[in-house]
Protein backbone atom coordinates (compact mmCIF):
# COMPACT_ATOMS: atom_id res chain seq x y z
CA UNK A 1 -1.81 25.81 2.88
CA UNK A 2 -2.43 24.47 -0.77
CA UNK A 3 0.03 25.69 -3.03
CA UNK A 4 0.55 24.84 -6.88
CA UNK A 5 3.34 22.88 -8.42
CA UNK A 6 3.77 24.62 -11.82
CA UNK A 7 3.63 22.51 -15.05
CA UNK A 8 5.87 23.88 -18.08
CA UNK A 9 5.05 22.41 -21.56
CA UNK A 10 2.15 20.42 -20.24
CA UNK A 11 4.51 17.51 -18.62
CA UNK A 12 3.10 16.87 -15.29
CA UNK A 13 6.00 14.38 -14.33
CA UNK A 14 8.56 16.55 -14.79
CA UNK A 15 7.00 19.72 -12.39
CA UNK A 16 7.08 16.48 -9.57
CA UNK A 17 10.07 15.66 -10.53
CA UNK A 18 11.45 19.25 -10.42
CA UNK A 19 9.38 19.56 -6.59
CA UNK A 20 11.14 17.34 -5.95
CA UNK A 21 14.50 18.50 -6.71
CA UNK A 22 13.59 21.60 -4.62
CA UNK A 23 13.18 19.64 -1.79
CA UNK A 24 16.65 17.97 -1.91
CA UNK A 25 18.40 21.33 -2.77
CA UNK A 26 17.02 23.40 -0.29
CA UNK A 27 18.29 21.37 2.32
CA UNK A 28 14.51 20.49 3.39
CA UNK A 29 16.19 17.11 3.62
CA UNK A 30 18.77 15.27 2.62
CA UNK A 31 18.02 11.96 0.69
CA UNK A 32 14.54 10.99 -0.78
CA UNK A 33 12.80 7.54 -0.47
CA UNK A 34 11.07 7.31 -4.17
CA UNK A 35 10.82 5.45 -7.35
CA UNK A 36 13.24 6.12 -10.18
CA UNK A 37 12.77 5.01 -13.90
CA UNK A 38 15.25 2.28 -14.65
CA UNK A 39 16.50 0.35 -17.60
CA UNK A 40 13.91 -1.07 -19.31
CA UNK A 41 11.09 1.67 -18.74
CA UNK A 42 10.13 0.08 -15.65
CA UNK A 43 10.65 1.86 -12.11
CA UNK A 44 12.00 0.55 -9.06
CA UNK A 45 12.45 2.13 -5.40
CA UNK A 46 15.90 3.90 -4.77
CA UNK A 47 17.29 6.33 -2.31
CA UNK A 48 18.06 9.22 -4.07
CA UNK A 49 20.88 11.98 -2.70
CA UNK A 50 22.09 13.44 -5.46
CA UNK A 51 19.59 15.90 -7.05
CA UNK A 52 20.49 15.45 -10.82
CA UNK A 53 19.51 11.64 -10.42
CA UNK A 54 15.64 13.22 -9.70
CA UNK A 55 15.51 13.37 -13.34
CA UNK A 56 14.69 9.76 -13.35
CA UNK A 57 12.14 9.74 -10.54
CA UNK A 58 8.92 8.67 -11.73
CA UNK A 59 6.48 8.50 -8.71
CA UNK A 60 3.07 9.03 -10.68
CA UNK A 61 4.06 5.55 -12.82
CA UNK A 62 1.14 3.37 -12.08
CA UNK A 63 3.31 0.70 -10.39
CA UNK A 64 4.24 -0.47 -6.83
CA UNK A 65 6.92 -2.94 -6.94
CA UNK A 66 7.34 -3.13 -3.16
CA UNK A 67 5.35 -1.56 -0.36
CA UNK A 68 7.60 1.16 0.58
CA UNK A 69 7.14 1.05 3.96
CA UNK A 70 9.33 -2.08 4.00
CA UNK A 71 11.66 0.23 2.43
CA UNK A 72 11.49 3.11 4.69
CA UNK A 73 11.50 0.72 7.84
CA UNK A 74 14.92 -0.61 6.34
CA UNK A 75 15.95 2.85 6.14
CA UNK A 76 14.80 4.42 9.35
CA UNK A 77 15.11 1.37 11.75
CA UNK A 78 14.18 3.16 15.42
CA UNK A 79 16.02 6.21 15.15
CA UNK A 80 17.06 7.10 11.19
CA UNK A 81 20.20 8.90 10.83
CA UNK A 82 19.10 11.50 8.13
CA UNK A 83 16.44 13.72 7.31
CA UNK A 84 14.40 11.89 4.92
CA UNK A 85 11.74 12.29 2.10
CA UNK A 86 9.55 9.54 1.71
CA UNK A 87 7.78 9.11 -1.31
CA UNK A 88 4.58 6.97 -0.77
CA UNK A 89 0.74 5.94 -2.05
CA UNK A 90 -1.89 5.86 0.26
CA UNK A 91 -1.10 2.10 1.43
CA UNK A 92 2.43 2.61 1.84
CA UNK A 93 1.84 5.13 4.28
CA UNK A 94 -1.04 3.44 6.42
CA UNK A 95 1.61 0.14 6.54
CA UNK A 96 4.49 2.75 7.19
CA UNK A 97 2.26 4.28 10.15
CA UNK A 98 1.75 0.63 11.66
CA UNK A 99 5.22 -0.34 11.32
CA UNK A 100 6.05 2.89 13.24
CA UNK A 101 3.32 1.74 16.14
CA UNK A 102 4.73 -1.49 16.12
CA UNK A 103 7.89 -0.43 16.41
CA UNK A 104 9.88 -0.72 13.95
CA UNK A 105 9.93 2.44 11.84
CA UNK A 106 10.75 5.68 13.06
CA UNK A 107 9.22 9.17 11.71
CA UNK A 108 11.64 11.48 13.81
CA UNK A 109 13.18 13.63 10.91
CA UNK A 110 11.24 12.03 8.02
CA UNK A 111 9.06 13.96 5.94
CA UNK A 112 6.09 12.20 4.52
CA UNK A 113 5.19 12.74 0.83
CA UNK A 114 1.51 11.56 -0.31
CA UNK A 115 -0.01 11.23 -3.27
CA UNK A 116 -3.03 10.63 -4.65
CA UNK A 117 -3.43 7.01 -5.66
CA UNK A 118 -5.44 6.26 -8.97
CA UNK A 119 -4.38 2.39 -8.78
CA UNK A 120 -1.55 0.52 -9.82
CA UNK A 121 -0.84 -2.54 -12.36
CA UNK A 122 0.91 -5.78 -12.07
CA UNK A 123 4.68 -5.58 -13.14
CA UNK A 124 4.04 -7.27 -16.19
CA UNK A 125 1.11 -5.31 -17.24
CA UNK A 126 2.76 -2.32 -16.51
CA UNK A 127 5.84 -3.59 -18.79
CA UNK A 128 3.30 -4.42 -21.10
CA UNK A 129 1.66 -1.27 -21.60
CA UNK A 130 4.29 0.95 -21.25
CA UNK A 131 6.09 -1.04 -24.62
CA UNK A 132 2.99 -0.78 -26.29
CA UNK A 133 1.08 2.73 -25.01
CA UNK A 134 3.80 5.93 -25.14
CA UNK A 135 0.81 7.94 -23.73
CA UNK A 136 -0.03 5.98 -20.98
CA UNK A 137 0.64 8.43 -17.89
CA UNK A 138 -1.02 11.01 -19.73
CA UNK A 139 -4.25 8.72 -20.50
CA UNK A 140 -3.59 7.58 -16.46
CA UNK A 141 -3.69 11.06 -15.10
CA UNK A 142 -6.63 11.94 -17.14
CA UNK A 143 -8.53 9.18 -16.04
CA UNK A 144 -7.52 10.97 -12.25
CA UNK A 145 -9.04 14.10 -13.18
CA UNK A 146 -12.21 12.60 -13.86
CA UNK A 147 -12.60 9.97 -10.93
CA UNK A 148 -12.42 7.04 -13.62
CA UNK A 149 -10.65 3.62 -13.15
CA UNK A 150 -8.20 3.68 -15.40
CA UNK A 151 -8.24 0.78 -18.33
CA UNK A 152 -5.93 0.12 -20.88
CA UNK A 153 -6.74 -2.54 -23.53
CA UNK A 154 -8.53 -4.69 -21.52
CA UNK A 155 -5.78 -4.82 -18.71
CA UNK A 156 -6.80 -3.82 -15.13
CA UNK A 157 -5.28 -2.78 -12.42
CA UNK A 158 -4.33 -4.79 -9.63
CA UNK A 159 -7.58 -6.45 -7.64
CA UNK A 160 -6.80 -4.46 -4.56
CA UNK A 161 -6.68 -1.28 -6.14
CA UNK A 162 -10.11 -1.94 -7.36
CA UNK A 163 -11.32 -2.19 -3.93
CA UNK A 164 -8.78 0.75 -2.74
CA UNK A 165 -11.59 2.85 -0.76
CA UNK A 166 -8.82 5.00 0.94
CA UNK A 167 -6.97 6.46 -2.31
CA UNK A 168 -6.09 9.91 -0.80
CA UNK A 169 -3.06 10.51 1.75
CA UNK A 170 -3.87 11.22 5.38
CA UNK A 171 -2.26 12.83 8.13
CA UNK A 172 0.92 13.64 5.96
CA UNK A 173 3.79 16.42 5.68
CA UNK A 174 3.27 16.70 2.26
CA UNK A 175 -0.01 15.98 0.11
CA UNK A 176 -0.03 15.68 -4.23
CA UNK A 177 -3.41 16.40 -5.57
CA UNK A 178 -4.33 14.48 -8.84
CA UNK A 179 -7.82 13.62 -8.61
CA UNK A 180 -10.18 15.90 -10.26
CA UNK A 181 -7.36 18.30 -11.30
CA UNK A 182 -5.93 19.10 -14.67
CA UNK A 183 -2.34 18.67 -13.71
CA UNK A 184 -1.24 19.63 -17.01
CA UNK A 185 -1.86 23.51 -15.70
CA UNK A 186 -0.96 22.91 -12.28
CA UNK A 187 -0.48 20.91 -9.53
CA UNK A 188 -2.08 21.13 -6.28
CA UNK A 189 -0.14 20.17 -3.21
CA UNK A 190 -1.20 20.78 0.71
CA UNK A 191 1.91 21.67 2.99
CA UNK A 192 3.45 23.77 5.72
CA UNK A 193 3.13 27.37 4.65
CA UNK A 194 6.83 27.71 6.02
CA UNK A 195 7.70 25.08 3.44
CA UNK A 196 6.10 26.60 1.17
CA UNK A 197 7.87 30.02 0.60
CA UNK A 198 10.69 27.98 1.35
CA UNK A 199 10.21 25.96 -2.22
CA UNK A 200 9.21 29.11 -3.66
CA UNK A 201 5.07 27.91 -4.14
CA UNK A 202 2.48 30.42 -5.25
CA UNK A 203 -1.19 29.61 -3.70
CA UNK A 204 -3.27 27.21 -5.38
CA UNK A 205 -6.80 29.14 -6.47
CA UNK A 206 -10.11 28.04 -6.26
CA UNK A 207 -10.57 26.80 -9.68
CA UNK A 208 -7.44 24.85 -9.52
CA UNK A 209 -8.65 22.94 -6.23
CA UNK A 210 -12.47 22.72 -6.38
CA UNK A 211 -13.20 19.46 -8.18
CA UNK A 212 -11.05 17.48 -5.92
CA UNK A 213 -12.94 16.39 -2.77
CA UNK A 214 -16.10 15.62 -5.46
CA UNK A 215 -14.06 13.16 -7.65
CA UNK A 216 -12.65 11.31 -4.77
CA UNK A 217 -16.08 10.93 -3.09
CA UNK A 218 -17.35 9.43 -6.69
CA UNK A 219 -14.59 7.55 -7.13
CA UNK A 220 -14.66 5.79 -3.45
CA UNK A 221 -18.43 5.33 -3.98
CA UNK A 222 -17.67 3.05 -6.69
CA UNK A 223 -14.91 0.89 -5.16
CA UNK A 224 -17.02 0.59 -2.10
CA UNK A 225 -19.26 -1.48 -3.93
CA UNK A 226 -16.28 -3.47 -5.18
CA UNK A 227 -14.78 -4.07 -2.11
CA UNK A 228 -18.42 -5.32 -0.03
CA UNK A 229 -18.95 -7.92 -3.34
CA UNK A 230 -15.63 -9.46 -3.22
CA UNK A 231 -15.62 -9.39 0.73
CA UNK A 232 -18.67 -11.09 0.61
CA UNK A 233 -17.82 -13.57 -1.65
CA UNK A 234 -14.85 -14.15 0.55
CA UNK A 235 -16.89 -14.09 3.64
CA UNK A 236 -19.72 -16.77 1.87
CA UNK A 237 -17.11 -19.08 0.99
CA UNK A 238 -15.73 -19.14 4.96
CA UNK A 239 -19.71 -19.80 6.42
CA UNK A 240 -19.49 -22.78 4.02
CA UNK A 241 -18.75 -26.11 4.34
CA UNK A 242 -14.83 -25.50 2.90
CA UNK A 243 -14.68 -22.62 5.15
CA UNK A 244 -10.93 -20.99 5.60
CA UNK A 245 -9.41 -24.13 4.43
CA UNK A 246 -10.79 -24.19 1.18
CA UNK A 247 -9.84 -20.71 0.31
CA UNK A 248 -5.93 -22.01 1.05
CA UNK A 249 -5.96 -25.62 -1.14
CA UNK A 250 -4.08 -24.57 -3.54
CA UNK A 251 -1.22 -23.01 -1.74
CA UNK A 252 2.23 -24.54 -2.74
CA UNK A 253 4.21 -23.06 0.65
CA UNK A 254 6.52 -20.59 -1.58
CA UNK A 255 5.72 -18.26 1.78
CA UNK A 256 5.94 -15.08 -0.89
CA UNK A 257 2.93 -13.52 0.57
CA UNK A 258 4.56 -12.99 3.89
CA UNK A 259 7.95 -12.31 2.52
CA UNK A 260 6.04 -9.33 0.61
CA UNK A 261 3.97 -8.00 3.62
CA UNK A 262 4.99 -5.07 4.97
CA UNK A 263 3.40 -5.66 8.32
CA UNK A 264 5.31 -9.07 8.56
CA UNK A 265 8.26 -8.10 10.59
CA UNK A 266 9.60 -10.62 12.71
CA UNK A 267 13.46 -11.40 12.25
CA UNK A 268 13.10 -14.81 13.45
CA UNK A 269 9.86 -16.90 11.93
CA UNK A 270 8.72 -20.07 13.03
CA UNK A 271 7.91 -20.88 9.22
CA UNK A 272 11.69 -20.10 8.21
CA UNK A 273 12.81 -22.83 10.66
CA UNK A 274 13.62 -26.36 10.49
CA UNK A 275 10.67 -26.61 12.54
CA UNK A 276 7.89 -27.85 9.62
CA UNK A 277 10.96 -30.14 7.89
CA UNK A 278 9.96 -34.06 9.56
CA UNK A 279 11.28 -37.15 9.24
CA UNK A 280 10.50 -39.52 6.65
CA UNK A 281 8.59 -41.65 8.99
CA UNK A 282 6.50 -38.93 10.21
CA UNK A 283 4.58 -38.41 7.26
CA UNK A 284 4.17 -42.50 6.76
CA UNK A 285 2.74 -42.58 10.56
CA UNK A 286 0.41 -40.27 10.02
CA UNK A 287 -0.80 -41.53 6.46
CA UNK A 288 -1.12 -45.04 8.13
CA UNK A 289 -3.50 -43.22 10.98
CA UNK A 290 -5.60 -41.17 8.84
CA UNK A 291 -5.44 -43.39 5.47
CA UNK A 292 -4.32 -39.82 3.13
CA UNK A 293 -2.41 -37.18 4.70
CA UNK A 294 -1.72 -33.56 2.65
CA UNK A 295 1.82 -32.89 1.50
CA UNK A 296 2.86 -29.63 2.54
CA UNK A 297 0.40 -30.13 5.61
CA UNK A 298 1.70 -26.94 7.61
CA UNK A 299 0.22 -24.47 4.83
CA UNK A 300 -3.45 -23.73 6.77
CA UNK A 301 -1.33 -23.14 9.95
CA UNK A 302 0.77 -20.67 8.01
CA UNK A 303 -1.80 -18.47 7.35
CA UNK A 304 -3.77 -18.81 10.16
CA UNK A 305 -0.64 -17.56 12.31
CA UNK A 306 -0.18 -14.39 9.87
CA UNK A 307 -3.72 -13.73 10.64
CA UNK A 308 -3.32 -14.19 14.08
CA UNK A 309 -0.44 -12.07 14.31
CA UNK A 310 -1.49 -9.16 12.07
CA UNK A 311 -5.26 -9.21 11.07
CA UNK A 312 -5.79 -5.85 12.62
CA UNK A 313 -2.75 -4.22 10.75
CA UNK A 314 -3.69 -5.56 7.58
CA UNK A 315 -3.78 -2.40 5.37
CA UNK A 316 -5.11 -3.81 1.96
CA UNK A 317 -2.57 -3.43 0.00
CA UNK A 318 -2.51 -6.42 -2.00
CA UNK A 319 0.73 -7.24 -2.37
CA UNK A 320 0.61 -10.79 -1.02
CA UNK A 321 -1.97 -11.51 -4.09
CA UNK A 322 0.56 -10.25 -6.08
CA UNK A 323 3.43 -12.53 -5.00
CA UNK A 324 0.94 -15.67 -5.01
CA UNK A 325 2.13 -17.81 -8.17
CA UNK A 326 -1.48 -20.16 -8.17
CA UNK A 327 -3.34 -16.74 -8.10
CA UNK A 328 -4.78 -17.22 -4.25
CA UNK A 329 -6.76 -13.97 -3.35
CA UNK A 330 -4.78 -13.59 0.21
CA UNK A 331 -5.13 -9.84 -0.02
CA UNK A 332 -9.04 -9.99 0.20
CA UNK A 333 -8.81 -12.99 2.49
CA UNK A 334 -7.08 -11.38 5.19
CA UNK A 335 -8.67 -7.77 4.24
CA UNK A 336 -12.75 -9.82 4.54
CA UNK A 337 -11.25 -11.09 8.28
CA UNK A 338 -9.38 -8.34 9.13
CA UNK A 339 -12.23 -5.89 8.32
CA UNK A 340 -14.28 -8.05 10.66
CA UNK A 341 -11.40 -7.61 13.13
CA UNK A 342 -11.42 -3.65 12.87
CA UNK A 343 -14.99 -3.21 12.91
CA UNK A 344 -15.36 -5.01 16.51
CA UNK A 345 -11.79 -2.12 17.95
CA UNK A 346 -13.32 0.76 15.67
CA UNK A 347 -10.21 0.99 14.43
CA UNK A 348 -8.78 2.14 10.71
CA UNK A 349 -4.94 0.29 10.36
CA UNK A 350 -2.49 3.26 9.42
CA UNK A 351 -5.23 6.16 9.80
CA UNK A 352 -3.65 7.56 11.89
CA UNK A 353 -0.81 7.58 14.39
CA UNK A 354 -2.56 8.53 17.30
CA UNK A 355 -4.86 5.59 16.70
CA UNK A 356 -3.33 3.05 19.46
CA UNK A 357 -2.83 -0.43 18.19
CA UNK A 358 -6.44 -2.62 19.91
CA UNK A 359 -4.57 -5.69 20.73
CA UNK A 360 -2.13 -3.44 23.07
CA UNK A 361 -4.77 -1.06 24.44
CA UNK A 362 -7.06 -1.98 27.15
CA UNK A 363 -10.62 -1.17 28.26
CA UNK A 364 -12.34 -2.29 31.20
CA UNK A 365 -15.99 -3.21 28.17
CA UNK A 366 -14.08 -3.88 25.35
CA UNK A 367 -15.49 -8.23 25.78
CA UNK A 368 -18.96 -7.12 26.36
CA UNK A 369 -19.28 -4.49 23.69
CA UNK A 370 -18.32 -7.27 21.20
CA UNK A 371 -20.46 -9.82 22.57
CA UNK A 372 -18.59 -11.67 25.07
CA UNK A 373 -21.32 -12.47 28.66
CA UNK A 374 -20.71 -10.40 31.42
């Protein structure tokens, strides 16, 4: 059903952050995955048991210092030991959904929490703004209601989230409505009917509901055209003569993208090894036989074995272009190749958990439907 969060006083965050409370009290479960306000006026992702600490939860703050689905993975492991609330954007959840095919989340007693994703800035933006602009959520949630991309003096949010075409949670416990509703007089959220007498929720009406589905289609329509230009750019630069190589000269090896990627996984990495760290003489040999040799020459491998590895889990999040200190677009990078990669399974990464992973399922015309000879 679609019930309403009520808003007293016209503060929007603090009906979500009194939901929330509900949750924890009620026993629905017993911790909550979300982001808190901290020191500072920034927000960072916590584990919250204790109800009164809720009053610091900030979860509609245009920020996303981590994906949390490294955080609930961390949290959960196979089997988690708690019921849990999970507090997640649209991203979070597809990666959280991947990491749970790939083994290494687990959603047995975890109740997932969605809301709808406007965009978020970089860290120091965000900072930025929120020292300079008091208003800013309010001027943020009204640019929701009306299917806009929120600006703020000239500062945008991050490049992914202009391309964001899947804004909306899917396939959740719990869904937040804030696109195309006035969440100043209420706030839409779809959930168990169960649930919600059990949290006390009247039904949402009509009016409060109705522009929703409109202003997401708008707002998608728009960042579908952003996402095909900067793909294509991305996929014109690889036909050309720099091809894949190019797009990587600049990397310095700091290996942040991969630290930040939530699909990245593996304990043990080849690329936190010994294995790349030669001898003197190496280098010199191979200088003399090619007359120049690149120092750190491993970097093009790098990436090419991320891709490798997850190219079809790749959920566009972004958050390796965020960690990228010489500015590198590896978030459209991998999202132009891993589109690519999608397109020929018919498969969405994180859409949903029935979905089976391509590179583990199996059919007898999957080479000849994508080209291969018979």
């Amino acid at each position: 059903m679609i019930g309403i969060i009520p808003v007293n006083n016209g503060d929007p965050l603090a009906a979500i952050q009194d939901f929330l409370k509900r949750l924890l009290e009620s026993g629905a479960v017993e911790a909550l995955y979300v982001p808190l306000q901290v020191a500072g006026g920034t927000v960072a992702p916590a584990l919250v048991s204790d109800a009164s600490r809720l009053s610091q939860a900030n979860p509609l703050a245009p920020l996303m210092p981590i994906n949390g689905a490294r955080a609930v993975s961390a949290i959960t492991g196979k089997k988690p030991t708690a019921r849990l609330g999970v507090v997640l954007r649209s991203c979070e959840i597809r990666a959280l959904y991947e990491l749970v095919k790939l083994q290494q989340a687990s959603l047995e007693g975890v109740t997932v929490i969605g809301l709808d994703c406007p965009g978020t800035y970089e860290l120091p933006d965000f900072n930025a703004l929120g020292r300079k602009n008091g208003s800013m959520l309010i001027e943020y949630l009204a640019a929701a209601r009306g299917g806009r991309t929120p600006t703020f003096e000239g500062i945008s949010l991050r490049p992914a989230c202009q391309m964001c075409v899947l804004p909306t949670p899917e396939h959740v416990d719990i869904a937040i409505h804030l696109f195309g509703v006035d969440v100043q007089k209420g706030i839409p959220v779809v959930l168990d009917e169960a649930l919600a007498e059990r949290l006390s929720l009247a039904p949402a009406t009509t009016e409060q509901v109705s522009g929703h589905q409109e202003v997401v289609e708008r707002l998608v329509a728009g960042r579908t055209q952003e996402r095909q230009k900067t793909l294509s750019d991305i996929r014109s630069h690889l036909a050309s003569n720099g091809s894949i190589a190019g797009l990587f000269t600049e990397c310095i090896r700091c290996h942040n993208c991969m630290t930040v990627c939530p699909i990245c996984y593996c304990k043990t990495c080849l690329f936190r090894t010994a294995a790349f760290d030669h001898p003197p003489e190496h280098y010199l040999l191979a200088a003399h036989q090619k007359g120049a040799v690149r120092m750190m020459g491993d970097t093009l491998l790098f990436h090419m074995t991320r891709l490798n590895h997850m190219s079809a889990s790749c959920v566009s999040c972004g958050m390796c272009t965020s960690a990228c200190p010489v500015e590198i677009p590896v978030g459209a990078i991998f999202s132009a190749i891993g589109e690519q990669v999608d397109q020929a399974f018919n498969y969405v990464p994180g859409r949903d958990l029935l979905e089976p992973l391509p590179l583990v399922t199996f059919q007898a015309n999957e080479w000849t439907e994508i080209g291969e000879a018979r």
